[in-house]
PDB file of N, CA and C in Angstrom:
ATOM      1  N   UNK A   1       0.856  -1.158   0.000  1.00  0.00           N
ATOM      2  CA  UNK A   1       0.000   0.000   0.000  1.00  0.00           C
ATOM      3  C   UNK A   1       0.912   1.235   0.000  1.00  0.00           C
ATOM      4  N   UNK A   2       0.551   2.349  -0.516  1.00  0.00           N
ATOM      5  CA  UNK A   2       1.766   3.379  -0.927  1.00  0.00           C
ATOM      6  C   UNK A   2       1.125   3.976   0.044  1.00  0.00           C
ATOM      7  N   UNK A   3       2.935   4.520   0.732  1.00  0.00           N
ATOM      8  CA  UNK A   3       2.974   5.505   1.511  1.00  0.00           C
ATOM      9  C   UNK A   3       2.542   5.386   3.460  1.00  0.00           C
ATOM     10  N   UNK A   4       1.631   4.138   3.348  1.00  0.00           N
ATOM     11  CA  UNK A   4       1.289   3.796   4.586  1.00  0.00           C
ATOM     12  C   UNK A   4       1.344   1.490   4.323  1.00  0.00           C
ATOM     13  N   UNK A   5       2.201   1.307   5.622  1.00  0.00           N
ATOM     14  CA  UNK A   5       1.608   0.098   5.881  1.00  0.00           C
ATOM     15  C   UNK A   5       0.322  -0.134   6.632  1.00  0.00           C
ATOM     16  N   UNK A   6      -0.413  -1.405   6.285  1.00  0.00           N
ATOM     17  CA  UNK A   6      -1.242  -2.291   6.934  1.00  0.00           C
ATOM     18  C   UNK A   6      -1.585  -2.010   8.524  1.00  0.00           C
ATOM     19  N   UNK A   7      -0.554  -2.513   8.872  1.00  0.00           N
ATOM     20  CA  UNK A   7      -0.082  -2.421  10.671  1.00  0.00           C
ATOM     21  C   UNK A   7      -0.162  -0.726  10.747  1.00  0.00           C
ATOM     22  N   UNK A   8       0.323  -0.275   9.698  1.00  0.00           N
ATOM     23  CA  UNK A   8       0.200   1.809  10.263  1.00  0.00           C
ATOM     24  C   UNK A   8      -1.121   2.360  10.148  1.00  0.00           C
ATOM     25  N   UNK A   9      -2.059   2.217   9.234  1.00  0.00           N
ATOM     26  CA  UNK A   9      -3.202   2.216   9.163  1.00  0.00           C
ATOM     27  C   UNK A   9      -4.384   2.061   9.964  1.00  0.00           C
ATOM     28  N   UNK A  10      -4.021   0.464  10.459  1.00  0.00           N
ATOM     29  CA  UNK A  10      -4.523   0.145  11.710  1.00  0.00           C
ATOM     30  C   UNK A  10      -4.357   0.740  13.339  1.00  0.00           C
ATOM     31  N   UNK A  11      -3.502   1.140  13.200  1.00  0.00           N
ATOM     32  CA  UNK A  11      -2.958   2.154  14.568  1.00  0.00           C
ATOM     33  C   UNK A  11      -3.369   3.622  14.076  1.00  0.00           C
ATOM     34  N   UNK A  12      -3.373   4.265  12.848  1.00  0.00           N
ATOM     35  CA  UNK A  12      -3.393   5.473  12.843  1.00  0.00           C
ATOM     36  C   UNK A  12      -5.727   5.656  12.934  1.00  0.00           C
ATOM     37  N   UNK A  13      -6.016   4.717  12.338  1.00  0.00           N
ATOM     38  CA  UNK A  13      -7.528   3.706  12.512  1.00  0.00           C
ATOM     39  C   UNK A  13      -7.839   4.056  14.129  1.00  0.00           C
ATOM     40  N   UNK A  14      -6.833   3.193  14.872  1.00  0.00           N
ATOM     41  CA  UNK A  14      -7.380   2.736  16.267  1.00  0.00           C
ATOM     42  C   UNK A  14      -7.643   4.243  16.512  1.00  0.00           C
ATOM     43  N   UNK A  15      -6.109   5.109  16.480  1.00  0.00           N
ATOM     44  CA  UNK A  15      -6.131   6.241  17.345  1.00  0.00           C
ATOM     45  C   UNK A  15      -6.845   7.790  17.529  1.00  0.00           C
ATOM     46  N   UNK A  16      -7.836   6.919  16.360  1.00  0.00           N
ATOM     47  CA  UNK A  16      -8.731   8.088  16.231  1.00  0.00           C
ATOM     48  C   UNK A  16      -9.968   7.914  16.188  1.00  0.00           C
ATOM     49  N   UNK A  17      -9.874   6.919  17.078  1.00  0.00           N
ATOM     50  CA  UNK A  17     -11.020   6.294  17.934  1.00  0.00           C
ATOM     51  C   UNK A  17     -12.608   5.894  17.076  1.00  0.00           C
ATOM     52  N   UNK A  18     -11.719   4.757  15.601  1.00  0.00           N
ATOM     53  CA  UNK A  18     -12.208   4.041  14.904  1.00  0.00           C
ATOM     54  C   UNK A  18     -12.519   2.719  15.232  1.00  0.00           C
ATOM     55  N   UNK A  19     -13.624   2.043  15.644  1.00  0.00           N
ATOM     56  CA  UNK A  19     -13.312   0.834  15.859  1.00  0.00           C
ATOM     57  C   UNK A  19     -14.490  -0.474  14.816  1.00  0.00           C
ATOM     58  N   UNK A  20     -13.760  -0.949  14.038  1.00  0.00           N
ATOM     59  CA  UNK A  20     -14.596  -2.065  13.543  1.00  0.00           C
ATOM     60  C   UNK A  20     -13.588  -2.775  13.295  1.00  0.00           C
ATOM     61  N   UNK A  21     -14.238  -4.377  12.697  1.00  0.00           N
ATOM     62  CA  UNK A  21     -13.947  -5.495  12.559  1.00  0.00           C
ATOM     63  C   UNK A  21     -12.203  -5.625  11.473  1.00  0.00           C
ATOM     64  N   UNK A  22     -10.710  -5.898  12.273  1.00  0.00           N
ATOM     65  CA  UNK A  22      -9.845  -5.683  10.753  1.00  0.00           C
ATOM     66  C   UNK A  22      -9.231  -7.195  10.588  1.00  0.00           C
ATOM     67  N   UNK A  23      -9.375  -7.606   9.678  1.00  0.00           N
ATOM     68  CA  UNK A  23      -8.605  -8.430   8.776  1.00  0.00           C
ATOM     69  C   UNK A  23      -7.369  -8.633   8.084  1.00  0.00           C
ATOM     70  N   UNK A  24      -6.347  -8.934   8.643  1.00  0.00           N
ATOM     71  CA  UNK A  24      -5.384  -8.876   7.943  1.00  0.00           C
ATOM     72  C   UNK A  24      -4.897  -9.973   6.650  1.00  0.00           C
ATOM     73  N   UNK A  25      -4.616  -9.498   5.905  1.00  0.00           N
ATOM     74  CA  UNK A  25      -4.298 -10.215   4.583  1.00  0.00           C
ATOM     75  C   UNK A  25      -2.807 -10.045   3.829  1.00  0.00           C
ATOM     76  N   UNK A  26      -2.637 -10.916   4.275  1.00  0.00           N
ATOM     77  CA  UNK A  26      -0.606 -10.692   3.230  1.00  0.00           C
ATOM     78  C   UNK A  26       0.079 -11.981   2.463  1.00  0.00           C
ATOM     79  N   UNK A  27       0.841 -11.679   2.014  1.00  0.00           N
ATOM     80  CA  UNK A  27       1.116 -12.488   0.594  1.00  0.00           C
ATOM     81  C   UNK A  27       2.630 -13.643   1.244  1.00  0.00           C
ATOM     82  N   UNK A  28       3.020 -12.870   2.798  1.00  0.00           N
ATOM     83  CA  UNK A  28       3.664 -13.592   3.597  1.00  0.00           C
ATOM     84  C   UNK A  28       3.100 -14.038   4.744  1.00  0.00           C
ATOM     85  N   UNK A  29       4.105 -15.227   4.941  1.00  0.00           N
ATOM     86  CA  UNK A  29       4.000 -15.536   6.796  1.00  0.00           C
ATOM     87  C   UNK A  29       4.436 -14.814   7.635  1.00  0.00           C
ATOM     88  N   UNK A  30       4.183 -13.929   8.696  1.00  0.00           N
ATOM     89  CA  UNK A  30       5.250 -12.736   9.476  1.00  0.00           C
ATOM     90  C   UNK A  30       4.635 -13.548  10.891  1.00  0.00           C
ATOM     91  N   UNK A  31       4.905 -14.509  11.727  1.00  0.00           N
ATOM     92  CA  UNK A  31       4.514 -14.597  12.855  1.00  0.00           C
ATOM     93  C   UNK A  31       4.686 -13.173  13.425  1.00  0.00           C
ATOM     94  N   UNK A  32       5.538 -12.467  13.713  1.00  0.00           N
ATOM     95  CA  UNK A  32       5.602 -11.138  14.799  1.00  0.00           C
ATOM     96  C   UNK A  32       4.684 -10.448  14.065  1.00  0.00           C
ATOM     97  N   UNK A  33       4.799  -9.843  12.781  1.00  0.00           N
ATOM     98  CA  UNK A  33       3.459  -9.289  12.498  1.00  0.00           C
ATOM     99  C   UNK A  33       2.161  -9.641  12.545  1.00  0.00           C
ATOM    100  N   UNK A  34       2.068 -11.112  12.756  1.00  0.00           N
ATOM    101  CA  UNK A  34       0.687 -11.339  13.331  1.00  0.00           C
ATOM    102  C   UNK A  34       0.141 -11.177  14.472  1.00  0.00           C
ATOM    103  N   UNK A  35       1.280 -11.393  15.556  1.00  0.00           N
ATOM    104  CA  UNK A  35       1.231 -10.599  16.782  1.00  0.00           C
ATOM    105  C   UNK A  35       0.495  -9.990  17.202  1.00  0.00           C
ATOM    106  N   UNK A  36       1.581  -8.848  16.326  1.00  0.00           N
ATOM    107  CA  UNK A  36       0.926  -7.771  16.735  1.00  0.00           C
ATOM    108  C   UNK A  36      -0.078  -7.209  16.104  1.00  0.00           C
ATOM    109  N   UNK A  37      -0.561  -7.816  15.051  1.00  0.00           N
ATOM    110  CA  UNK A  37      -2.049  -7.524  14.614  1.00  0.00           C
ATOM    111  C   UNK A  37      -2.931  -7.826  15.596  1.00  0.00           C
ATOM    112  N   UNK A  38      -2.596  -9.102  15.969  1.00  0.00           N
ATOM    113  CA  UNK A  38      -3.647  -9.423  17.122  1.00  0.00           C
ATOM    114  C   UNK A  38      -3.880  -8.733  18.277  1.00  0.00           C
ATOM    115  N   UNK A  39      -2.741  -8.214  18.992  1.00  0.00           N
ATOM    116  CA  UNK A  39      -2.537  -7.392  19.568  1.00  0.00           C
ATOM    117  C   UNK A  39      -2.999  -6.154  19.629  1.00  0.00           C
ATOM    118  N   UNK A  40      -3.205  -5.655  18.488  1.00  0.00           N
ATOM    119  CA  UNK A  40      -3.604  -4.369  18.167  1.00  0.00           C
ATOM    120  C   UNK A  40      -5.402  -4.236  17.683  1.00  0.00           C
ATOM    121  N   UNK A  41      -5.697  -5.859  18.080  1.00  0.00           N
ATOM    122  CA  UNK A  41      -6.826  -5.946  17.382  1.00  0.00           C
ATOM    123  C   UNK A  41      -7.595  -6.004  16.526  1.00  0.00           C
ATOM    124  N   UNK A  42      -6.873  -6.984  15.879  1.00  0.00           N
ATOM    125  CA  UNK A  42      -7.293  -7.642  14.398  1.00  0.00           C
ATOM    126  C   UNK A  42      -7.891  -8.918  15.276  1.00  0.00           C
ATOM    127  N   UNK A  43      -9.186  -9.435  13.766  1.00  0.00           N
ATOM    128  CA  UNK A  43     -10.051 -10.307  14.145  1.00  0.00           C
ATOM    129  C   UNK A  43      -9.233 -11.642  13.314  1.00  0.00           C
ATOM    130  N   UNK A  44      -8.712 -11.713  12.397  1.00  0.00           N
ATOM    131  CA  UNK A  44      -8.023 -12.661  11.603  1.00  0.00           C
ATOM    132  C   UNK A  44      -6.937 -12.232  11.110  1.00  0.00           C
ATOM    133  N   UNK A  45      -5.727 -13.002  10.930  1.00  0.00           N
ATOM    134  CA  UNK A  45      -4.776 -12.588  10.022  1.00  0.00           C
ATOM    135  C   UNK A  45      -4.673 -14.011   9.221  1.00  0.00           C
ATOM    136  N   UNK A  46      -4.695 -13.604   8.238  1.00  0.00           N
ATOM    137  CA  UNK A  46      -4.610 -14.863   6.604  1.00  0.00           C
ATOM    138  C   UNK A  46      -3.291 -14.620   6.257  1.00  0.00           C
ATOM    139  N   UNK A  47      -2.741 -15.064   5.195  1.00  0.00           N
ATOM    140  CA  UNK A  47      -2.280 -15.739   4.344  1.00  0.00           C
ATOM    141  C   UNK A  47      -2.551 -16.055   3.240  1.00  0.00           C
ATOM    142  N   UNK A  48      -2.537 -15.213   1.843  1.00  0.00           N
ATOM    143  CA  UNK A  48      -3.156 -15.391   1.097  1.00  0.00           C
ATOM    144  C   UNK A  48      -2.268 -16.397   0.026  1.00  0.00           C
ATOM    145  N   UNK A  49      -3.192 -16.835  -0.618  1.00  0.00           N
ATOM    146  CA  UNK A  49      -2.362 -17.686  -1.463  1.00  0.00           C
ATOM    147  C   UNK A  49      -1.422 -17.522  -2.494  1.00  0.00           C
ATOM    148  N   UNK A  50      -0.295 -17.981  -2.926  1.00  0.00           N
ATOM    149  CA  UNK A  50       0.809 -16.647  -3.924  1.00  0.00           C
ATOM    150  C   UNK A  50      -0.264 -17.014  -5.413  1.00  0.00           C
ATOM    151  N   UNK A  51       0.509 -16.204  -5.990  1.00  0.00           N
ATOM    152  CA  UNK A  51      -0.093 -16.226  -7.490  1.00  0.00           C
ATOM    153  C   UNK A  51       0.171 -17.320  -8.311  1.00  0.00           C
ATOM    154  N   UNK A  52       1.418 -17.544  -8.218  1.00  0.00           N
ATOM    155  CA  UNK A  52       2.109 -19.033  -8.979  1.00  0.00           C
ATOM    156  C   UNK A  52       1.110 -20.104  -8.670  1.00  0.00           C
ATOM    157  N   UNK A  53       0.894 -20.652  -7.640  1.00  0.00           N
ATOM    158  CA  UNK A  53      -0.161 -21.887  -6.664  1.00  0.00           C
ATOM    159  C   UNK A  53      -1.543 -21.392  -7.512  1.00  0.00           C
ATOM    160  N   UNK A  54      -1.881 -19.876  -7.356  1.00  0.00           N
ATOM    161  CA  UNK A  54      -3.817 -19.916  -7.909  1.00  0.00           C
ATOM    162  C   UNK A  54      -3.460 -19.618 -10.101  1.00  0.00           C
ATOM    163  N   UNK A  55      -2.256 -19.581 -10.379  1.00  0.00           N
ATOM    164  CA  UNK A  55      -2.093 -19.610 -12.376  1.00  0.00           C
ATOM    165  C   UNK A  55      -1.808 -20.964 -12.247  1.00  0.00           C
ATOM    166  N   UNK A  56      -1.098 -21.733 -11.714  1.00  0.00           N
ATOM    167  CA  UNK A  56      -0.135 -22.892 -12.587  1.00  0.00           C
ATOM    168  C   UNK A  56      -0.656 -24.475 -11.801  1.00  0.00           C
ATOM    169  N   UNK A  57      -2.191 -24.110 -12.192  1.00  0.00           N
ATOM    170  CA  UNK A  57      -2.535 -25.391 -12.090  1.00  0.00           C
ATOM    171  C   UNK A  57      -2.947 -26.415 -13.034  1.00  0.00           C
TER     172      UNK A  57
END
């Protein structure tokens, strides 16, 4: 996302005393960034599937 991450969004979200349901979605595994999604109050963090796995079947 240009100019802002995921995780920054979500904090800049929280701190202005936004609150609904967030989902995280990334194209990696980041255990610590899932963390702290959770942490920060995310309802899911995924794993999306790469592109190669959903073309080259």
């Amino acid at each position: 996302m240009p100019g802002m991450s995921g995780p920054e969004l979500h904090l800049h979200l929280s701190e202005m005393g936004l609150s609904f349901p967030v989902i995280y979605l990334t194209g990696v595994g980041n255990v610590p960034l899932s963390v702290q999604a959770m942490k920060r109050g995310a309802v899911d963090f995924r794993r999306s599937p790469s592109m190669r796995s959903c073309c080259c079947r």
